[in-house]
Protein backbone atom coordinates (compact mmCIF):
# COMPACT_ATOMS: atom_id res chain seq x y z
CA UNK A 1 214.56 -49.12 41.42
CA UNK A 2 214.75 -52.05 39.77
CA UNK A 3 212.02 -54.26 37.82
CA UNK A 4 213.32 -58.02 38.72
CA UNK A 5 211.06 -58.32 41.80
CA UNK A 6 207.99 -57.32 39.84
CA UNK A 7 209.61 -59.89 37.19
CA UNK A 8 210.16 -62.76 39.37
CA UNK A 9 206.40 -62.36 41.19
CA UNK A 10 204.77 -62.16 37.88
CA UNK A 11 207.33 -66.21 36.76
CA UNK A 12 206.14 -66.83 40.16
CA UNK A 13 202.20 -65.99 39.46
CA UNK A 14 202.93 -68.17 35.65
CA UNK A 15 203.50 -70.94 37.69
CA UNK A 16 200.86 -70.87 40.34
CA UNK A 17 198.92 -70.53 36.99
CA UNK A 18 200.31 -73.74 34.96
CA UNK A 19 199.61 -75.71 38.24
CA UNK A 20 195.83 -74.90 37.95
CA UNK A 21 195.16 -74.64 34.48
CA UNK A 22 197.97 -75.76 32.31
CA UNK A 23 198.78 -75.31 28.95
CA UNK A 24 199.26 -78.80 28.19
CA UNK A 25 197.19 -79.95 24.72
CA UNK A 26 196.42 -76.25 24.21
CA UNK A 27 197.04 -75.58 20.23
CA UNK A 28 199.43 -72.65 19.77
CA UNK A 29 197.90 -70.56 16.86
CA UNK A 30 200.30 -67.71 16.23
CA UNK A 31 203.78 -66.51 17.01
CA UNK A 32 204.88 -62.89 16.83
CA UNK A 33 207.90 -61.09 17.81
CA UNK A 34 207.97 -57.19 17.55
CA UNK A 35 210.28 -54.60 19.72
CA UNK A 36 211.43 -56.77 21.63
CA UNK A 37 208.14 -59.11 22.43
CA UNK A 38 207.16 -62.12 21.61
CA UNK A 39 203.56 -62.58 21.70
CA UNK A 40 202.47 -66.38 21.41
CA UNK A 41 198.36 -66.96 21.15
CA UNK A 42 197.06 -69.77 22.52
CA UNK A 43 192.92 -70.44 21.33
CA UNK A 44 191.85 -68.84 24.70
CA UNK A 45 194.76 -67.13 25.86
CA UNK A 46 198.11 -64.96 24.69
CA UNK A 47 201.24 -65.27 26.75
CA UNK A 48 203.92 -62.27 25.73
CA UNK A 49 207.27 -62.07 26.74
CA UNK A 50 208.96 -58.54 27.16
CA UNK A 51 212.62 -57.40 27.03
CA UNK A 52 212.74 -60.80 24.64
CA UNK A 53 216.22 -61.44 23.70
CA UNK A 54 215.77 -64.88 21.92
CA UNK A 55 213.45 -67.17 19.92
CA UNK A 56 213.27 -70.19 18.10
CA UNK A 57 209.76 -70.59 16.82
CA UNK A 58 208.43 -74.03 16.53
CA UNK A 59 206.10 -74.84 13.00
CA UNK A 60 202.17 -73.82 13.23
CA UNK A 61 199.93 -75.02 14.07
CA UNK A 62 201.21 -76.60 17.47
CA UNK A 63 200.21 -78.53 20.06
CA UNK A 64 201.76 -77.18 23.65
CA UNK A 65 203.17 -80.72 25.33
CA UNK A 66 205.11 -79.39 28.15
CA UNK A 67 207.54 -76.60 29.22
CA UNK A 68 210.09 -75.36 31.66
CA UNK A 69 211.08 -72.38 32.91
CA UNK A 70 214.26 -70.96 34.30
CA UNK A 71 215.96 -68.30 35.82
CA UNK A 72 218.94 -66.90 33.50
CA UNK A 73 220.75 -63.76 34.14
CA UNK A 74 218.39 -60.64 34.66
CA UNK A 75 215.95 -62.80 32.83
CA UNK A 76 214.63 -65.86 32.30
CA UNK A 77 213.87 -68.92 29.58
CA UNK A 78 211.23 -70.57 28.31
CA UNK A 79 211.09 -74.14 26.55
CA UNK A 80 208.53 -75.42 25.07
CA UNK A 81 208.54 -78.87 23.71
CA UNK A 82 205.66 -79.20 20.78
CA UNK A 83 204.31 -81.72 18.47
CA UNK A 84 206.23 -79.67 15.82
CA UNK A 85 209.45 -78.86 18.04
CA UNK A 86 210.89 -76.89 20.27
CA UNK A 87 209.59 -73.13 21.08
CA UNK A 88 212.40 -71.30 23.18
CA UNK A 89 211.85 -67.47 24.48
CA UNK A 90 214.29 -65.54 26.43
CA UNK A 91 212.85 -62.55 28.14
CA UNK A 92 212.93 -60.43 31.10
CA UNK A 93 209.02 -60.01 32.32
CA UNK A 94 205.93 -62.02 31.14
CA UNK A 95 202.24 -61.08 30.70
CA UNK A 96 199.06 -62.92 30.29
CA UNK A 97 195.53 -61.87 28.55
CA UNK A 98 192.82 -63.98 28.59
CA UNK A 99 191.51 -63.77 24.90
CA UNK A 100 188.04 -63.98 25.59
CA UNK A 101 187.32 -60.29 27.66
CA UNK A 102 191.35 -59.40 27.46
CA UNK A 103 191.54 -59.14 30.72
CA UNK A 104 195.21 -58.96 32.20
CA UNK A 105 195.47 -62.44 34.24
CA UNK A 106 199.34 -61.72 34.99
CA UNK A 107 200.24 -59.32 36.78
CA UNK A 108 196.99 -60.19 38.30
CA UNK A 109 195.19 -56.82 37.17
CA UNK A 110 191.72 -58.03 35.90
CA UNK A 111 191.83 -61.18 37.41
C-alpha cells in the first residue's frame, strides 16, 4: 500500500490551509533538519517536512513573503521566498502543529 494518497491529501489540506490563514508576514524563528525532517517554526505554528531530501535554509530571523508548492517525483517542493532569501524543502509528506496546544492541524487529527 502505498503512502502518496495520504501525501497528496495532507499538500492538498496545506493549501486549503494557506488560503485561510496564510503564512504571509509570519517570522520564521528556527530551522531544523534531523533524520530526514525538516522542522521549520513559525511564532504560532511548526510546519515539518518528512522523507526530506533537500534544503537550502534561508538566514534567521525571517520574514515568510510567499511560497509555492509543487509536485516532483514521489514527492514534492517547497519555495519559500524570504526577506533573507530563499528557503527550499524537498520532501515526501508534510505535518502541521499548532504551537500553542500542539495540536496536529495536518493531517487534520486535533483540528
Amino acid at each position: 500500500m502505498s503512502q502518496r494518497p495520504r501525501a497528496d491529501a495532507n499538500l492538498e489540506a496545506l493549501g486549503r490551509f494557506w488560503r485561510r490563514s496564510p503564512f504571509h508576514d509570519r517570522s520564521i524563528e528556527e530551522i531544523t533538519a534531523l533524520n530526514r525532517r525538516v522542522v521549520i517554526r513559525l511564532a504560532d505554528l511548526t510546519l515539518i517536512v518528512t522523507g526530506a531530501t533537500d534544503l537550502e535554509r534561508c538566514e534567521l530571523p525571517a520574514v515568510w513573503l510567499r511560497e509555492s508548492l509543487m509536485l516532483a517525483g514521489e514527492g514534492f517542493k517547497l519555495d519559500v521566498e524570504t526577506e533573507t532569501g530563499p528557503l527550499r524543502v524537498a520532501g515526501s509528506d508534510i505535518r502541521l502543529i499548532r504551537n500553542s496546544d500542539l495540536a496536529m492541524l495536518i493531517p487534520p487529527i486535533d483540528a
